[in-house]
PDB file of N, CA and C in Angstrom:
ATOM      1  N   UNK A   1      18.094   1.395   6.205  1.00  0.00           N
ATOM      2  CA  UNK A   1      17.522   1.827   4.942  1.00  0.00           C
ATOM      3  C   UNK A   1      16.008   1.985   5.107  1.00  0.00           C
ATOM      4  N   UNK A   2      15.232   3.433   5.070  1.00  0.00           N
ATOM      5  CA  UNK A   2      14.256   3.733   4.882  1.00  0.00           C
ATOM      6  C   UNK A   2      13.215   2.843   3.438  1.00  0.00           C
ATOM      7  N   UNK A   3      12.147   2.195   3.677  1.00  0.00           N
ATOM      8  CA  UNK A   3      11.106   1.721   2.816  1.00  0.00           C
ATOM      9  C   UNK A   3       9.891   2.073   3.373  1.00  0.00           C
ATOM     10  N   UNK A   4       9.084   1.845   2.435  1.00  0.00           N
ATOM     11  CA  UNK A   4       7.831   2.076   2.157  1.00  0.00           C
ATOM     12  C   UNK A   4       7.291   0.926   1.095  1.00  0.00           C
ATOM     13  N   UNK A   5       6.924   0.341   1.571  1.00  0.00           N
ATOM     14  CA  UNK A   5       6.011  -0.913   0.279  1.00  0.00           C
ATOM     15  C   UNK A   5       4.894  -0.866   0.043  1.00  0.00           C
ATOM     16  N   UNK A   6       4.197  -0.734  -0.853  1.00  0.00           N
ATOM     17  CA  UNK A   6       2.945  -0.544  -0.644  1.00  0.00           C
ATOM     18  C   UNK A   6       2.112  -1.872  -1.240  1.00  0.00           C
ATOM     19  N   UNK A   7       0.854  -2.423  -0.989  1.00  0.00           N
ATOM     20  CA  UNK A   7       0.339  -3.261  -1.444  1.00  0.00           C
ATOM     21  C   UNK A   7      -1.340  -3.699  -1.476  1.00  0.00           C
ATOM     22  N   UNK A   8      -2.098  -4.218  -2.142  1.00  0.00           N
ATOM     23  CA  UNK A   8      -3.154  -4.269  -2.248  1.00  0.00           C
ATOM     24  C   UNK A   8      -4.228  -3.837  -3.295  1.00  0.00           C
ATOM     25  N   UNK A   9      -3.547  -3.710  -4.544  1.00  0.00           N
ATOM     26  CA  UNK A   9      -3.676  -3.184  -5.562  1.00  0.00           C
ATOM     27  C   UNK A   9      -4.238  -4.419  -6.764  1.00  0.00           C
ATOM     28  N   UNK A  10      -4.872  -3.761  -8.010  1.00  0.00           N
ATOM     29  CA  UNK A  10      -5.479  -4.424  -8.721  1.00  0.00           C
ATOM     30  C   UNK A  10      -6.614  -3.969  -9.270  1.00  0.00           C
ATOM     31  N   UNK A  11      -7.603  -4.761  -9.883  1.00  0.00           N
ATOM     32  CA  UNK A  11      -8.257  -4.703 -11.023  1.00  0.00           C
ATOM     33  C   UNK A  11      -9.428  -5.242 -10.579  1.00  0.00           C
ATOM     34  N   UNK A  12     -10.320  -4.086 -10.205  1.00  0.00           N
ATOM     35  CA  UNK A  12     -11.866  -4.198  -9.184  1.00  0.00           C
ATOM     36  C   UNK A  12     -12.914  -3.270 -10.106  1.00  0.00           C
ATOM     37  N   UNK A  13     -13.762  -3.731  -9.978  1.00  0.00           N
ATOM     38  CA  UNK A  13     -15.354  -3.525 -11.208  1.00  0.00           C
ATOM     39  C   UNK A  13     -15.849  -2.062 -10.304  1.00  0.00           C
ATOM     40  N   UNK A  14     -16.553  -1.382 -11.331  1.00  0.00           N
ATOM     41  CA  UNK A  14     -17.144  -0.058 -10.826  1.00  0.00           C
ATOM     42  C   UNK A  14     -17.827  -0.438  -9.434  1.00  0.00           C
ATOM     43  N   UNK A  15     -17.964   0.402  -8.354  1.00  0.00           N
ATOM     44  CA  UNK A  15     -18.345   0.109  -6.823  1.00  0.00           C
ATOM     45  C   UNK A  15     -17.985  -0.624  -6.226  1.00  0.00           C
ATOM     46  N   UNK A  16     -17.121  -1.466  -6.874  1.00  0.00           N
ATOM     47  CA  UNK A  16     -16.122  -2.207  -5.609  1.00  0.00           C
ATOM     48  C   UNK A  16     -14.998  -1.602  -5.032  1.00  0.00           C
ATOM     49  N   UNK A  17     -15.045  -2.406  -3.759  1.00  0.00           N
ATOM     50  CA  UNK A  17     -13.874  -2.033  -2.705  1.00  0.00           C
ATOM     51  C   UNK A  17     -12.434  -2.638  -2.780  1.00  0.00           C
ATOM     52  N   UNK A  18     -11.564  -1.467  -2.580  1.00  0.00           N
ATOM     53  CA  UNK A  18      -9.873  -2.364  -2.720  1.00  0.00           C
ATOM     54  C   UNK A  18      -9.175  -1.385  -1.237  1.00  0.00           C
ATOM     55  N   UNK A  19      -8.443  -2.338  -0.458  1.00  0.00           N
ATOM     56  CA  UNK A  19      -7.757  -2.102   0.890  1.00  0.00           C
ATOM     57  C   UNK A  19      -6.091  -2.324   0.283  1.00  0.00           C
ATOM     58  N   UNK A  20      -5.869  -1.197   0.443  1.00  0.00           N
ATOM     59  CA  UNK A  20      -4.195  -0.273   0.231  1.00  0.00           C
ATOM     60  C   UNK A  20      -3.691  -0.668   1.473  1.00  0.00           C
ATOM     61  N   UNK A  21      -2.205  -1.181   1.855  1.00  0.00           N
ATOM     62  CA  UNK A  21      -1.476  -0.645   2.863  1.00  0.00           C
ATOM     63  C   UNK A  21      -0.059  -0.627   1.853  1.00  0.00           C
ATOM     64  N   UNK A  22       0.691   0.048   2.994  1.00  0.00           N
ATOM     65  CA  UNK A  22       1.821   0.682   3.185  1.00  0.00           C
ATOM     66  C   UNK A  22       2.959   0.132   4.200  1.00  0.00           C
ATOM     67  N   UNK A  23       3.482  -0.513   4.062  1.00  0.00           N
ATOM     68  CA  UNK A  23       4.234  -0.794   5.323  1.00  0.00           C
ATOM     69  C   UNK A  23       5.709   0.065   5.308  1.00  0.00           C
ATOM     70  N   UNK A  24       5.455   0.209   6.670  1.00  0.00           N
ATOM     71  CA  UNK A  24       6.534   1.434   6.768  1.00  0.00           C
ATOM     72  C   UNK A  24       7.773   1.036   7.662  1.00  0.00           C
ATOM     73  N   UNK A  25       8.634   1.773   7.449  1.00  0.00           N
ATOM     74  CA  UNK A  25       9.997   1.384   8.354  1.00  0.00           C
ATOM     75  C   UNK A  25       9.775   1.778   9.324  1.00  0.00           C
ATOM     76  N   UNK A  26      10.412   0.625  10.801  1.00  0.00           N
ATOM     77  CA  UNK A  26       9.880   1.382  11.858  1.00  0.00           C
ATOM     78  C   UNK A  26      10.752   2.779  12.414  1.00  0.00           C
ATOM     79  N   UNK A  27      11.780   3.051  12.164  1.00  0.00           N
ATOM     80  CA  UNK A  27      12.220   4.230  12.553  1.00  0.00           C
ATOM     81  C   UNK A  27      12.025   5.699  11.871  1.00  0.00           C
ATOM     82  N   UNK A  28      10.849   5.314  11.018  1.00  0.00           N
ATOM     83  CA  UNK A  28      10.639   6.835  10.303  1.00  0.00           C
ATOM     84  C   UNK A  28       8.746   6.969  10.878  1.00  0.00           C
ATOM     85  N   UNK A  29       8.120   5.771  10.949  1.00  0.00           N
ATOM     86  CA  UNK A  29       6.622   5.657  11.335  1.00  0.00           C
ATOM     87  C   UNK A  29       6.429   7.113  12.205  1.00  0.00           C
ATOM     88  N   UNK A  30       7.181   6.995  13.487  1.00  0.00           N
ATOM     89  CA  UNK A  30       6.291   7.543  14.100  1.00  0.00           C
ATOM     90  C   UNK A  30       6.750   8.806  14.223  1.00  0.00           C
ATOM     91  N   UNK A  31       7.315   9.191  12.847  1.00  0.00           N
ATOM     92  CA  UNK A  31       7.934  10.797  13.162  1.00  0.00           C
ATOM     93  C   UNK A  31       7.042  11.410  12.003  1.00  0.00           C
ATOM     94  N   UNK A  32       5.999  11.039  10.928  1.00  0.00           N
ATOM     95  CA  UNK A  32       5.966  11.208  10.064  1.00  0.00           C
ATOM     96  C   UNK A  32       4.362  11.676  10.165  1.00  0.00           C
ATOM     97  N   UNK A  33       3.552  12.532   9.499  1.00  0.00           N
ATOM     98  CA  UNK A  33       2.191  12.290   9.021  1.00  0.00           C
ATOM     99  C   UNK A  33       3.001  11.236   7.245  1.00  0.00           C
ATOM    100  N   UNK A  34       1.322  10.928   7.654  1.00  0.00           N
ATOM    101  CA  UNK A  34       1.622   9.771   6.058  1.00  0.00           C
ATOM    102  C   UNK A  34       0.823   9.847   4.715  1.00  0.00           C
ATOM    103  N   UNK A  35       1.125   9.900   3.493  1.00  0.00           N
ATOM    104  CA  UNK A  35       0.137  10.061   2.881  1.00  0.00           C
ATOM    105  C   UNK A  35      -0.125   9.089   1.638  1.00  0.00           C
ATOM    106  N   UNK A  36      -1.397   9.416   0.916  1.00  0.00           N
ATOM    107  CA  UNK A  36      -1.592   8.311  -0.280  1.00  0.00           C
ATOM    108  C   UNK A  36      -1.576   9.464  -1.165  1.00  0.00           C
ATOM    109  N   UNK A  37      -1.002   9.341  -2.497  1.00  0.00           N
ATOM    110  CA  UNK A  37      -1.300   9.938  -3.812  1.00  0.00           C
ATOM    111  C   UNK A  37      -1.741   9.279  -4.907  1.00  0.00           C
ATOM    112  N   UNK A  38      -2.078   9.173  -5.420  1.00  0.00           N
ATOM    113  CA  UNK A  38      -2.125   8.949  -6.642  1.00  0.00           C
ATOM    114  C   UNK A  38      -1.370   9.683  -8.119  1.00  0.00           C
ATOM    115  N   UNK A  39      -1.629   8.680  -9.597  1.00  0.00           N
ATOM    116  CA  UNK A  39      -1.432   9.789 -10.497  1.00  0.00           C
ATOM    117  C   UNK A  39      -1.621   8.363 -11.311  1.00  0.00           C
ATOM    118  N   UNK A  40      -2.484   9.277 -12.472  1.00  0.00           N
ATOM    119  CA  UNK A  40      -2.981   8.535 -13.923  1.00  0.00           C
ATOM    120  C   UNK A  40      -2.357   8.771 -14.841  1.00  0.00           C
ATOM    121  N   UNK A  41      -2.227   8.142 -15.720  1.00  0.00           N
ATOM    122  CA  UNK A  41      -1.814   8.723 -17.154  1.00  0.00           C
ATOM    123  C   UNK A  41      -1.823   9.682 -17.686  1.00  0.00           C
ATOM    124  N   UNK A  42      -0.807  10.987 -17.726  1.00  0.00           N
ATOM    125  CA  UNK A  42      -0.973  12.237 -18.548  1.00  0.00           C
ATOM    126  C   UNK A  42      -0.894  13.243 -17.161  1.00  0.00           C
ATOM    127  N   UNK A  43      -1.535  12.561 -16.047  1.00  0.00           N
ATOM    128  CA  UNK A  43      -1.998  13.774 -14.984  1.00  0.00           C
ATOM    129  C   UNK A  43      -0.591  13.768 -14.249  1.00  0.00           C
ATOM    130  N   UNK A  44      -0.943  14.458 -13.487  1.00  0.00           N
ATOM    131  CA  UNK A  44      -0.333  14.983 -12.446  1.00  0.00           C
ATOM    132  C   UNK A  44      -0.463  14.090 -10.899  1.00  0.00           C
ATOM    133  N   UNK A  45       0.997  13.646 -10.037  1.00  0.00           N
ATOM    134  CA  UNK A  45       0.150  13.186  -9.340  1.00  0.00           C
ATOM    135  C   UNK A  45      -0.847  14.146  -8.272  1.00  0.00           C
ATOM    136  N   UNK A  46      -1.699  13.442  -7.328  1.00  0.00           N
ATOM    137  CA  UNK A  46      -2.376  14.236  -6.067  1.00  0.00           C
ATOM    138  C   UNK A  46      -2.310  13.909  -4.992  1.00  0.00           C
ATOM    139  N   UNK A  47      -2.891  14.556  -4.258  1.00  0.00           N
ATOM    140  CA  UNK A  47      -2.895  13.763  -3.043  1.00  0.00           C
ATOM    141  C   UNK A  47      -4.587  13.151  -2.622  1.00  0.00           C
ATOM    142  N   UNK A  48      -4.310  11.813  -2.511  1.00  0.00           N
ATOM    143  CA  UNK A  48      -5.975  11.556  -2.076  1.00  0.00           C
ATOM    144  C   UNK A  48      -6.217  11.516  -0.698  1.00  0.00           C
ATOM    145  N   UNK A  49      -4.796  11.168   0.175  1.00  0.00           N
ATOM    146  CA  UNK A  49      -5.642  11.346   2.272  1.00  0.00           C
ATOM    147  C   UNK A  49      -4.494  11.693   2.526  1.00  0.00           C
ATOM    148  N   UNK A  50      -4.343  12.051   3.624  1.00  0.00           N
ATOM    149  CA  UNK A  50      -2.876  12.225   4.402  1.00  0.00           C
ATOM    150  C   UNK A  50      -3.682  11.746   5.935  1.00  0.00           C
ATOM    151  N   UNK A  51      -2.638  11.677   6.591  1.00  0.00           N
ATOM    152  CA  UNK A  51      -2.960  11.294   8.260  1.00  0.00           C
ATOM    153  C   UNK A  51      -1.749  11.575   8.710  1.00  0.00           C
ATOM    154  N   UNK A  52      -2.548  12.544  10.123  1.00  0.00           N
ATOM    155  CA  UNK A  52      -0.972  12.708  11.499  1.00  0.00           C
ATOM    156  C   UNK A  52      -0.579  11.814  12.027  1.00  0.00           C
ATOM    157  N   UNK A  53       0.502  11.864  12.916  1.00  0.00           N
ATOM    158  CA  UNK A  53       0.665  10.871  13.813  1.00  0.00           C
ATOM    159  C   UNK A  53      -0.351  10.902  15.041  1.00  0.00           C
ATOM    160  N   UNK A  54      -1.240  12.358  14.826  1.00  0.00           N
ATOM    161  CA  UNK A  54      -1.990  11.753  15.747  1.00  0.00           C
ATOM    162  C   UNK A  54      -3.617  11.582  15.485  1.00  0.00           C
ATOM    163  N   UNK A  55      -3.323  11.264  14.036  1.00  0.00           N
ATOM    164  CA  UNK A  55      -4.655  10.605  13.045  1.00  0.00           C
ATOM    165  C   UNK A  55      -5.517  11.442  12.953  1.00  0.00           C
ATOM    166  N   UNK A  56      -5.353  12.933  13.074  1.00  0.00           N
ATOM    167  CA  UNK A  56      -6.011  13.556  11.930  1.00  0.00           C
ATOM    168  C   UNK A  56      -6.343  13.231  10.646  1.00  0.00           C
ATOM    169  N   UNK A  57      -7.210  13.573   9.729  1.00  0.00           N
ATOM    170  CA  UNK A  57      -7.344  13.055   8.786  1.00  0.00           C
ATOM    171  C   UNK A  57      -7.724  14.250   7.490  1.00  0.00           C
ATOM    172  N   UNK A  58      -7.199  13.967   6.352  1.00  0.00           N
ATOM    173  CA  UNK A  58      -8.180  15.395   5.339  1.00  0.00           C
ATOM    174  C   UNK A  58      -7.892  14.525   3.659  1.00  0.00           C
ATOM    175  N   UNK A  59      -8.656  14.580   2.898  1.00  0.00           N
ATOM    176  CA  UNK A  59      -9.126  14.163   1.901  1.00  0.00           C
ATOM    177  C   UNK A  59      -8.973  15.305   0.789  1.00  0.00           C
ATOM    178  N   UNK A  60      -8.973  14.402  -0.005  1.00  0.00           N
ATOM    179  CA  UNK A  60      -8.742  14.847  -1.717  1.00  0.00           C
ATOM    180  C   UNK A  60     -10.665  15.050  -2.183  1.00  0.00           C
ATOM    181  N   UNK A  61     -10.942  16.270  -2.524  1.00  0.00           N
ATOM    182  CA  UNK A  61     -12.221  16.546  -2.644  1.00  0.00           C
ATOM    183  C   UNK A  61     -13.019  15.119  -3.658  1.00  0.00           C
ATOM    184  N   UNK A  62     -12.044  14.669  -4.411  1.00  0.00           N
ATOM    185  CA  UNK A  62     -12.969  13.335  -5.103  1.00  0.00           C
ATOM    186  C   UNK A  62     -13.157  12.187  -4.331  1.00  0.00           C
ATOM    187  N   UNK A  63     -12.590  12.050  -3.284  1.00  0.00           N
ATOM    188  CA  UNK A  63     -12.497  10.901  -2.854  1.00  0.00           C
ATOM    189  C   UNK A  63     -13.088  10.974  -1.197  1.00  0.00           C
ATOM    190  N   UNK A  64     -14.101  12.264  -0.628  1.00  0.00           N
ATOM    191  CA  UNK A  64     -14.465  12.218   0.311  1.00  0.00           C
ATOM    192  C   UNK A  64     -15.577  11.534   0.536  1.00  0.00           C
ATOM    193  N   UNK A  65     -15.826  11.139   1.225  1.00  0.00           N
ATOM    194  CA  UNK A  65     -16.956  10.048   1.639  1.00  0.00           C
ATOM    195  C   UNK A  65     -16.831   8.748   0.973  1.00  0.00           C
ATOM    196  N   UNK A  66     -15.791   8.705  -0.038  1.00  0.00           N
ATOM    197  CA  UNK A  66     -15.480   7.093  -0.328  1.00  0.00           C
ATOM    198  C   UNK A  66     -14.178   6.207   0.381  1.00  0.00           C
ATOM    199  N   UNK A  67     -13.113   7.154   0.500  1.00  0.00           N
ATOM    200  CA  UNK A  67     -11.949   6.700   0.665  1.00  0.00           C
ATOM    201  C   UNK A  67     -12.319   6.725   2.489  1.00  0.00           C
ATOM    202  N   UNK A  68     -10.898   5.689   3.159  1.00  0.00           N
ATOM    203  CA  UNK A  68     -10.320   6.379   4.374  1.00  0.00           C
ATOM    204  C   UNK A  68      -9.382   5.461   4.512  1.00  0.00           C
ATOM    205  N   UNK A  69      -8.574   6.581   5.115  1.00  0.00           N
ATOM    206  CA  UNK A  69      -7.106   6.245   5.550  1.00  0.00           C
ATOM    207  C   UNK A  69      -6.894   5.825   7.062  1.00  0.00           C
ATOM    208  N   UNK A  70      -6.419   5.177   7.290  1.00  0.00           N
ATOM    209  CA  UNK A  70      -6.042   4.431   8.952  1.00  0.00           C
ATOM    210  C   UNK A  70      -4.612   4.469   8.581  1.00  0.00           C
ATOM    211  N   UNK A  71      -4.200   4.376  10.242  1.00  0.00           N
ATOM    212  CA  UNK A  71      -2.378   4.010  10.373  1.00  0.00           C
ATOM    213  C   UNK A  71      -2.575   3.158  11.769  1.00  0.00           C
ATOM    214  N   UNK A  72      -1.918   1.950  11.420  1.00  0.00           N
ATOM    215  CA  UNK A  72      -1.846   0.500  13.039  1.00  0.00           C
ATOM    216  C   UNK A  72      -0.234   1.333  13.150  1.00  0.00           C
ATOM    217  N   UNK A  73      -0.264   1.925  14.269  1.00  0.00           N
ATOM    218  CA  UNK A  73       1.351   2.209  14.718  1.00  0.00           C
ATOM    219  C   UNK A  73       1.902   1.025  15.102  1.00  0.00           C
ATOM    220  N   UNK A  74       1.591  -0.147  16.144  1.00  0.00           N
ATOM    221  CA  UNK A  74       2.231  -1.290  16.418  1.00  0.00           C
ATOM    222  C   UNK A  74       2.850  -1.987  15.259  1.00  0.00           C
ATOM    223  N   UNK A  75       1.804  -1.989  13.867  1.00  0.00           N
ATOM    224  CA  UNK A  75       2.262  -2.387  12.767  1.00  0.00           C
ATOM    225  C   UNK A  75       3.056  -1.768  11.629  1.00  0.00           C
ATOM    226  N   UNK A  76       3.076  -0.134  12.299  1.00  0.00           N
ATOM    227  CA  UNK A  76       4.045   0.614  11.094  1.00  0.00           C
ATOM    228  C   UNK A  76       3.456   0.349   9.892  1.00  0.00           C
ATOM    229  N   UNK A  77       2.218   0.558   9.652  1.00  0.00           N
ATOM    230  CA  UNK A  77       1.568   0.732   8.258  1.00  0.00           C
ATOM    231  C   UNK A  77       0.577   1.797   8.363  1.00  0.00           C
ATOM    232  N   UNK A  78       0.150   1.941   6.913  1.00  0.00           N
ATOM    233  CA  UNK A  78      -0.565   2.883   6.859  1.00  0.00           C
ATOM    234  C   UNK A  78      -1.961   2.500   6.264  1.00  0.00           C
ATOM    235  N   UNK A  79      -3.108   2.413   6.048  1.00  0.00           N
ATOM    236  CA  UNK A  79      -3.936   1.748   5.149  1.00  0.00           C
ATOM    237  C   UNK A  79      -4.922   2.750   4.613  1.00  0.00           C
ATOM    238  N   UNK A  80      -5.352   2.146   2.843  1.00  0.00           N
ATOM    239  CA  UNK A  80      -6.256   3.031   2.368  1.00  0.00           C
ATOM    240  C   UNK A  80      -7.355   2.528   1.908  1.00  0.00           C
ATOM    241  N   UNK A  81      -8.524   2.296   2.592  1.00  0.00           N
ATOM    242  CA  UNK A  81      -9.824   1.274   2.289  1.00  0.00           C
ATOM    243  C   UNK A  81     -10.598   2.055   1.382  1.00  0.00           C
ATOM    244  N   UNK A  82     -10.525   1.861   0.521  1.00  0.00           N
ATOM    245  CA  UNK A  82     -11.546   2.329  -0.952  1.00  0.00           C
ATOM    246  C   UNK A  82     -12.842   1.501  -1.498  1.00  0.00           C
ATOM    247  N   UNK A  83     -13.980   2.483  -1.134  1.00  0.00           N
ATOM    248  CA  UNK A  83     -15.110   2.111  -1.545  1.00  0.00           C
ATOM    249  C   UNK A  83     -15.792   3.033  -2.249  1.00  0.00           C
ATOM    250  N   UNK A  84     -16.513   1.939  -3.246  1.00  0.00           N
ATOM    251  CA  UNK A  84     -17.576   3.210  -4.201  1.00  0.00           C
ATOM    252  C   UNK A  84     -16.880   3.127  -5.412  1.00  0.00           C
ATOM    253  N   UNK A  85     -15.502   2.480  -5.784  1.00  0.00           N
ATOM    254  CA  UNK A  85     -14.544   2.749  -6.174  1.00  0.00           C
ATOM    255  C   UNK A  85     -15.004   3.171  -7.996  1.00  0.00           C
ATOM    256  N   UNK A  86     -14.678   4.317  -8.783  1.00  0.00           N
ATOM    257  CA  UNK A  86     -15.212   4.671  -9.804  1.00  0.00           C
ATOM    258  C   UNK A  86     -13.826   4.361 -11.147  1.00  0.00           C
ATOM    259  N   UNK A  87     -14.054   4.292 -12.379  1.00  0.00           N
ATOM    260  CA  UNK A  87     -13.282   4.311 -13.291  1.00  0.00           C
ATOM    261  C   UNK A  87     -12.309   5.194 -13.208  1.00  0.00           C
ATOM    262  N   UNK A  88     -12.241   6.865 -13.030  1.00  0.00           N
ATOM    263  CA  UNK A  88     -11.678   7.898 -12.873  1.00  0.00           C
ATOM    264  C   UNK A  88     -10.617   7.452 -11.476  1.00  0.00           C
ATOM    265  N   UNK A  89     -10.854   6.742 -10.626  1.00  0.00           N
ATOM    266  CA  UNK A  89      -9.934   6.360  -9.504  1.00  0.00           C
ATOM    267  C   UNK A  89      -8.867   5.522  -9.920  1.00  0.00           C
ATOM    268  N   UNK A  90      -8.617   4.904 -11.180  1.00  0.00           N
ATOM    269  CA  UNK A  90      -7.792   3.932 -11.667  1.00  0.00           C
ATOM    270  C   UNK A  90      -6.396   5.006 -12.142  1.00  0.00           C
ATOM    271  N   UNK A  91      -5.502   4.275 -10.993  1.00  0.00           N
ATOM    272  CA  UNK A  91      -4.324   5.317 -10.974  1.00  0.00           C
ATOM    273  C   UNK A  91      -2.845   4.309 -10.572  1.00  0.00           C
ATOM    274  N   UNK A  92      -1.820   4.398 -10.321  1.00  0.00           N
ATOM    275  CA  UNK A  92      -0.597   4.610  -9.686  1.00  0.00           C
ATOM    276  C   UNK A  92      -0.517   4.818  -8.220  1.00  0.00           C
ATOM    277  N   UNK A  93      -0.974   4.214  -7.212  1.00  0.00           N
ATOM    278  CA  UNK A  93      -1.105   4.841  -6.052  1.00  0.00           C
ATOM    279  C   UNK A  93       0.175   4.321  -5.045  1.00  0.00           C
ATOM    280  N   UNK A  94       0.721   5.545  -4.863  1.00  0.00           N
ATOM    281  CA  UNK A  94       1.810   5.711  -3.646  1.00  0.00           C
ATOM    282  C   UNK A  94       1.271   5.594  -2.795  1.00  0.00           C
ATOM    283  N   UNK A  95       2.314   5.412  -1.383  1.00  0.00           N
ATOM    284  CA  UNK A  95       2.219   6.453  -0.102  1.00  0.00           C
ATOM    285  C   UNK A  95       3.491   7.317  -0.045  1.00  0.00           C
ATOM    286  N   UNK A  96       3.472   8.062   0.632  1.00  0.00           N
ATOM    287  CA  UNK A  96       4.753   9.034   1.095  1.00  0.00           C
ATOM    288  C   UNK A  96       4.893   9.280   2.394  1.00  0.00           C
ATOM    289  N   UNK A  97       6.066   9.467   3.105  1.00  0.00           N
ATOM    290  CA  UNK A  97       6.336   9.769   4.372  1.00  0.00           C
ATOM    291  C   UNK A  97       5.927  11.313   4.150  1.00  0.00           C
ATOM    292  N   UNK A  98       5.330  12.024   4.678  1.00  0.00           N
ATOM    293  CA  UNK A  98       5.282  13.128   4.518  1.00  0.00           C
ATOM    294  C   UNK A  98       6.283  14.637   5.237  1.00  0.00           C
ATOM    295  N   UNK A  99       6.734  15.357   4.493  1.00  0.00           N
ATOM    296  CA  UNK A  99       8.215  16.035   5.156  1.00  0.00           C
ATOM    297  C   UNK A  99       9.264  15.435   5.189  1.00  0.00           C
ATOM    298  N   UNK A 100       9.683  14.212   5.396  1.00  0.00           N
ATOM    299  CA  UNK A 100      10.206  13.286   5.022  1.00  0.00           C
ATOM    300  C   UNK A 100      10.767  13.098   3.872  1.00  0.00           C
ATOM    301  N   UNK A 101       9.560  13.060   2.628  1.00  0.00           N
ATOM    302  CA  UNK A 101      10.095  12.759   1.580  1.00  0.00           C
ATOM    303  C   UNK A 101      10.157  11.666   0.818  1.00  0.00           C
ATOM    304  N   UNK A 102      10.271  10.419   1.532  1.00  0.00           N
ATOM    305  CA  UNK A 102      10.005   9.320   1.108  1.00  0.00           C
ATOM    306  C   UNK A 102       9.212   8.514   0.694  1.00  0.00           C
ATOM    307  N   UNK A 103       9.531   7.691  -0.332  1.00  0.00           N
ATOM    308  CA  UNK A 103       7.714   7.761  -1.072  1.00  0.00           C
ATOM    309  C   UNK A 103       8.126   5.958  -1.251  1.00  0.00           C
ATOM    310  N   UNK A 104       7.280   5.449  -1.542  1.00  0.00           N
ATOM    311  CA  UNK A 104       7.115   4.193  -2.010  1.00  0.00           C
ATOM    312  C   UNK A 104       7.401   3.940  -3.642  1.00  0.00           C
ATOM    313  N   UNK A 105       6.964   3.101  -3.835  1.00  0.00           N
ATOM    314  CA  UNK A 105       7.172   2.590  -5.509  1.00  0.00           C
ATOM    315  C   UNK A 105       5.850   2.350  -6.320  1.00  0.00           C
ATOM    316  N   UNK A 106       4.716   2.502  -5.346  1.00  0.00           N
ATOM    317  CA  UNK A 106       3.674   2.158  -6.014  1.00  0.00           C
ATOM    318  C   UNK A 106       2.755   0.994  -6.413  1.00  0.00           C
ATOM    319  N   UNK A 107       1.563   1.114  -6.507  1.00  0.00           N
ATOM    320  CA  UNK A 107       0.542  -0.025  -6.425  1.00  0.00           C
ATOM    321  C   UNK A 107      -0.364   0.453  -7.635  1.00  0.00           C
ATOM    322  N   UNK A 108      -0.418  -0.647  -8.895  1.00  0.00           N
ATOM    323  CA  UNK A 108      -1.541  -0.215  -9.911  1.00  0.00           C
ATOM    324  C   UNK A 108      -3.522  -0.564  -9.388  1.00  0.00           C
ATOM    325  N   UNK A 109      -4.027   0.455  -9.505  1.00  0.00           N
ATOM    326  CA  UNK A 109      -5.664   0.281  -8.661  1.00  0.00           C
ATOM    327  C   UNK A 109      -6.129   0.483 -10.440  1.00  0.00           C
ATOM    328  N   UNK A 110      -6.882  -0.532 -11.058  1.00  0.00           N
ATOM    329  CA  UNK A 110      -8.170  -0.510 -12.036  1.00  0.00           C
ATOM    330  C   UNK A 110      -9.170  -0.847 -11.906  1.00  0.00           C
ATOM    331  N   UNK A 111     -10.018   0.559 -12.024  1.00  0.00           N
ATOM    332  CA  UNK A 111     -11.340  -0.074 -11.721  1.00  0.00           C
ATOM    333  C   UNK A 111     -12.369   0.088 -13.385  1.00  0.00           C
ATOM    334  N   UNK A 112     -12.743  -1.117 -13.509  1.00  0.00           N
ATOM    335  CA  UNK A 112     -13.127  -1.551 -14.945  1.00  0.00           C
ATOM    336  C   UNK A 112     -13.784  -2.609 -15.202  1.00  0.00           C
ATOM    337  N   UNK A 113     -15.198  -2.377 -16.074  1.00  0.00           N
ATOM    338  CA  UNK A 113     -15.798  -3.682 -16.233  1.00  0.00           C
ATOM    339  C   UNK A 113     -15.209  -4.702 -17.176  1.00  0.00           C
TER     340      UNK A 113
END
């Protein structure tokens, strides 16, 4: 059975930092690019990073120069280190296997004084 868990989520003050992972099953890891989305209330979700398997990297235009995404292959996770972190970033944040299809269940991120 394919999972995705995601974890590291919560309720962090304007410019603080919150570290996302993903832990992934190991028989889908290393076939997959991986990604983080998000989605807020009312919106739509997006995509905020994706990464290859061979760690390319590309960003969601709001979140460049704050966010970044890593993947530990030994560990079959994926991680999303968020800094700078703004009110407007307070979302629902997945990961997804990407092509794949498989998505996680989600992690609540608030950022709020």
């Amino acid at each position: 059975q394919v999972q995705l868990v995601e974890s590291g989520g919560g309720l962090v003050q304007p410019g603080g930092s919150l570290r996302l992972s993903c832990a992934v099953s190991r028989s889908i890891f290393g076939l997959t690019a991986m990604g983080w989305y998000r989605q807020a209330p009312g919106k739509e979700r997006e995509l905020v990073a994706r990464i290859t398997t061979g760690g390319s990297t590309n960003y969601g235009d709001s979140v460049k120069g704050r966010f970044t995404i890593s993947r530990d292959n030994a560990k079959s996770t994926v991680y999303l280190q968020m800094n700078s972190l703004r009110p407007e970033d307070s979302a629902v944040y997945y990961c997804k296997a990407e092509f794949l299809g498989y998505w996680g269940q989600g992690t609540q991120v608030t950022v709020s004084s």
